[in-house]
Structures are given as C-alpha cells and as structure tokens.
Protein backbone atom coordinates (compact mmCIF):
# COMPACT_ATOMS: atom_id res chain seq x y z
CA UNK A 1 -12.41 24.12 -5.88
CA UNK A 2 -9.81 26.50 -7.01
CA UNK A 3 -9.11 28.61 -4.00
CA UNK A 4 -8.53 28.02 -0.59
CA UNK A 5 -10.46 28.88 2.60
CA UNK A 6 -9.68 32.22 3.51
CA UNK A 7 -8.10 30.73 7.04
CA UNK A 8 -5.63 28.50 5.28
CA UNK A 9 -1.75 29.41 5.27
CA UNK A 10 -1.27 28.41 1.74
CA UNK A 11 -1.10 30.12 -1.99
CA UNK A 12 -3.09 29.56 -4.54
CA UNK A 13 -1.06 29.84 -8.03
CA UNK A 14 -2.32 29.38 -11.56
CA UNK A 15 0.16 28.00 -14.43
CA UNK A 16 -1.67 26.82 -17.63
CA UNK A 17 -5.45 27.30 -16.86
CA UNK A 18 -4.89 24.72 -13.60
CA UNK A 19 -4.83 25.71 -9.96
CA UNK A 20 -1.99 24.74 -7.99
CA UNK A 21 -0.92 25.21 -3.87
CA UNK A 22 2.37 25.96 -2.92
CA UNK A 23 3.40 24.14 0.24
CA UNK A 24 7.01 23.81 1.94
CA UNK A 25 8.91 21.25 -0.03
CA UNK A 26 9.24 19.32 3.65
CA UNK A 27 5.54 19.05 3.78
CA UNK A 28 5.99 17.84 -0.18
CA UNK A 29 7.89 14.85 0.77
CA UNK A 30 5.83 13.81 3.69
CA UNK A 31 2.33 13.73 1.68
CA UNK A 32 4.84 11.87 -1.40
CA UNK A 33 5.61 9.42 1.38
CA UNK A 34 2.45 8.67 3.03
CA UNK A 35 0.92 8.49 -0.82
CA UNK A 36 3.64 5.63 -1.60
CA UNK A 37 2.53 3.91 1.90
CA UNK A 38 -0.82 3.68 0.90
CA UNK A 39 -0.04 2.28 -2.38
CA UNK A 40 1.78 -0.36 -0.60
CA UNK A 41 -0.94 -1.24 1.70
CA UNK A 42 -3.21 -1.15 -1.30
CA UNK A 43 -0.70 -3.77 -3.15
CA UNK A 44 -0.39 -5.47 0.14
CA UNK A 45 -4.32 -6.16 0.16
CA UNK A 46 -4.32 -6.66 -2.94
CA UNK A 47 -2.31 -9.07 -2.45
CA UNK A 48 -3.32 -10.93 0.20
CA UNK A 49 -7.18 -11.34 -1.78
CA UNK A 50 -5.45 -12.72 -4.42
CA UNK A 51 -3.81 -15.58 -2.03
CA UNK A 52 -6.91 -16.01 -0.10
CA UNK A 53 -8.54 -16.75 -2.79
CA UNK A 54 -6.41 -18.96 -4.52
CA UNK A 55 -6.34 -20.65 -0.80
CA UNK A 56 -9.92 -21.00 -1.04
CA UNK A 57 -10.15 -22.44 -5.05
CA UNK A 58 -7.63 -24.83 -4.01
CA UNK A 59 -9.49 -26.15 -0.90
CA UNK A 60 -13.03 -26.88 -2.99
CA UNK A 61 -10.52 -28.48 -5.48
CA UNK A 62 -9.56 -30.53 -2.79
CA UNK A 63 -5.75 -29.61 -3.17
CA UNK A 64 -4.73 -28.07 -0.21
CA UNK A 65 -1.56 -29.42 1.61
CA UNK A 66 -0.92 -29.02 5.17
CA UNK A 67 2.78 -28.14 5.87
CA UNK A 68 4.26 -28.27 9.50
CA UNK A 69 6.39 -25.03 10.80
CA UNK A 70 9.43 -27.35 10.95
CA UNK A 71 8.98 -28.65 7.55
CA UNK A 72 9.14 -25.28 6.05
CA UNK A 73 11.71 -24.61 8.34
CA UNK A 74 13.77 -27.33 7.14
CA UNK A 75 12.88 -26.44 3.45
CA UNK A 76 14.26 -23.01 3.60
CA UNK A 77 17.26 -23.48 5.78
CA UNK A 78 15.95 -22.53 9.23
CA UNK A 79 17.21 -23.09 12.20
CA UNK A 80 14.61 -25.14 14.53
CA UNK A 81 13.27 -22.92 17.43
C-alpha cells in the first residue's frame, strides 16, 4: 500500500521508487522507542526460554541444586531481610 486513506493527516512522499510518510519528528521518536521496547521484551523472552529450558535439561539430568534465599544472599553480599 503506497498511499494513505484519504482521512489520514499524513503525506505520502516518494524518493527513489519507495513510498515514504512524513510524520512529526516527536511522533518519530515515540514509535523508535516503543520499537526498541519490544525488542527488549522479545530478548527478554527470549531469554527467559532459553533458561527455562536449560532449567528443565538440567532437572532430567538430575543436576538441579536447590539454593536457599539467604544463601544467595550471603553469596552476593546481601544484607539478610
């Protein structure tokens, strides 16, 4: 789709046989913005399948260790609560 509905507030340019919209450069950095939240999200699921399954190979390999709040706690430096 190369133009816009005939309703819509925007311009429709052409520069080097593509179609382009020109929007306010505020409205720019917003859709930038929620397209690099996404991405995180994505990486952030990404992510957290890749641990979950790790998680799960380890615990048919039998090699899961259970470690107590206070124990990692201790191991990083934390005050007890």
């Amino acid at each position: 789709m190369t133009e816009l509905p005939a309703d819509d507030q925007y311009e429709v340019i052409h520069l080097g046989g593509e179609a382009a919209v020109v929007v306010p450069l505020e409205e720019y950095r917003r859709l930038r913005e929620l397209e690099r939240r996404a991405r995180l999200s994505e990486q952030a699921d990404a992510d957290e399948a890749a641990a979950l399954a790790e998680y799960r190979a380890q615990q048919e390999a039998g090699t899961v260790a259970a470690v107590s709040q206070a124990e990692v706690r201790r191991r990083f430096g934390l005050m007890a609560r």
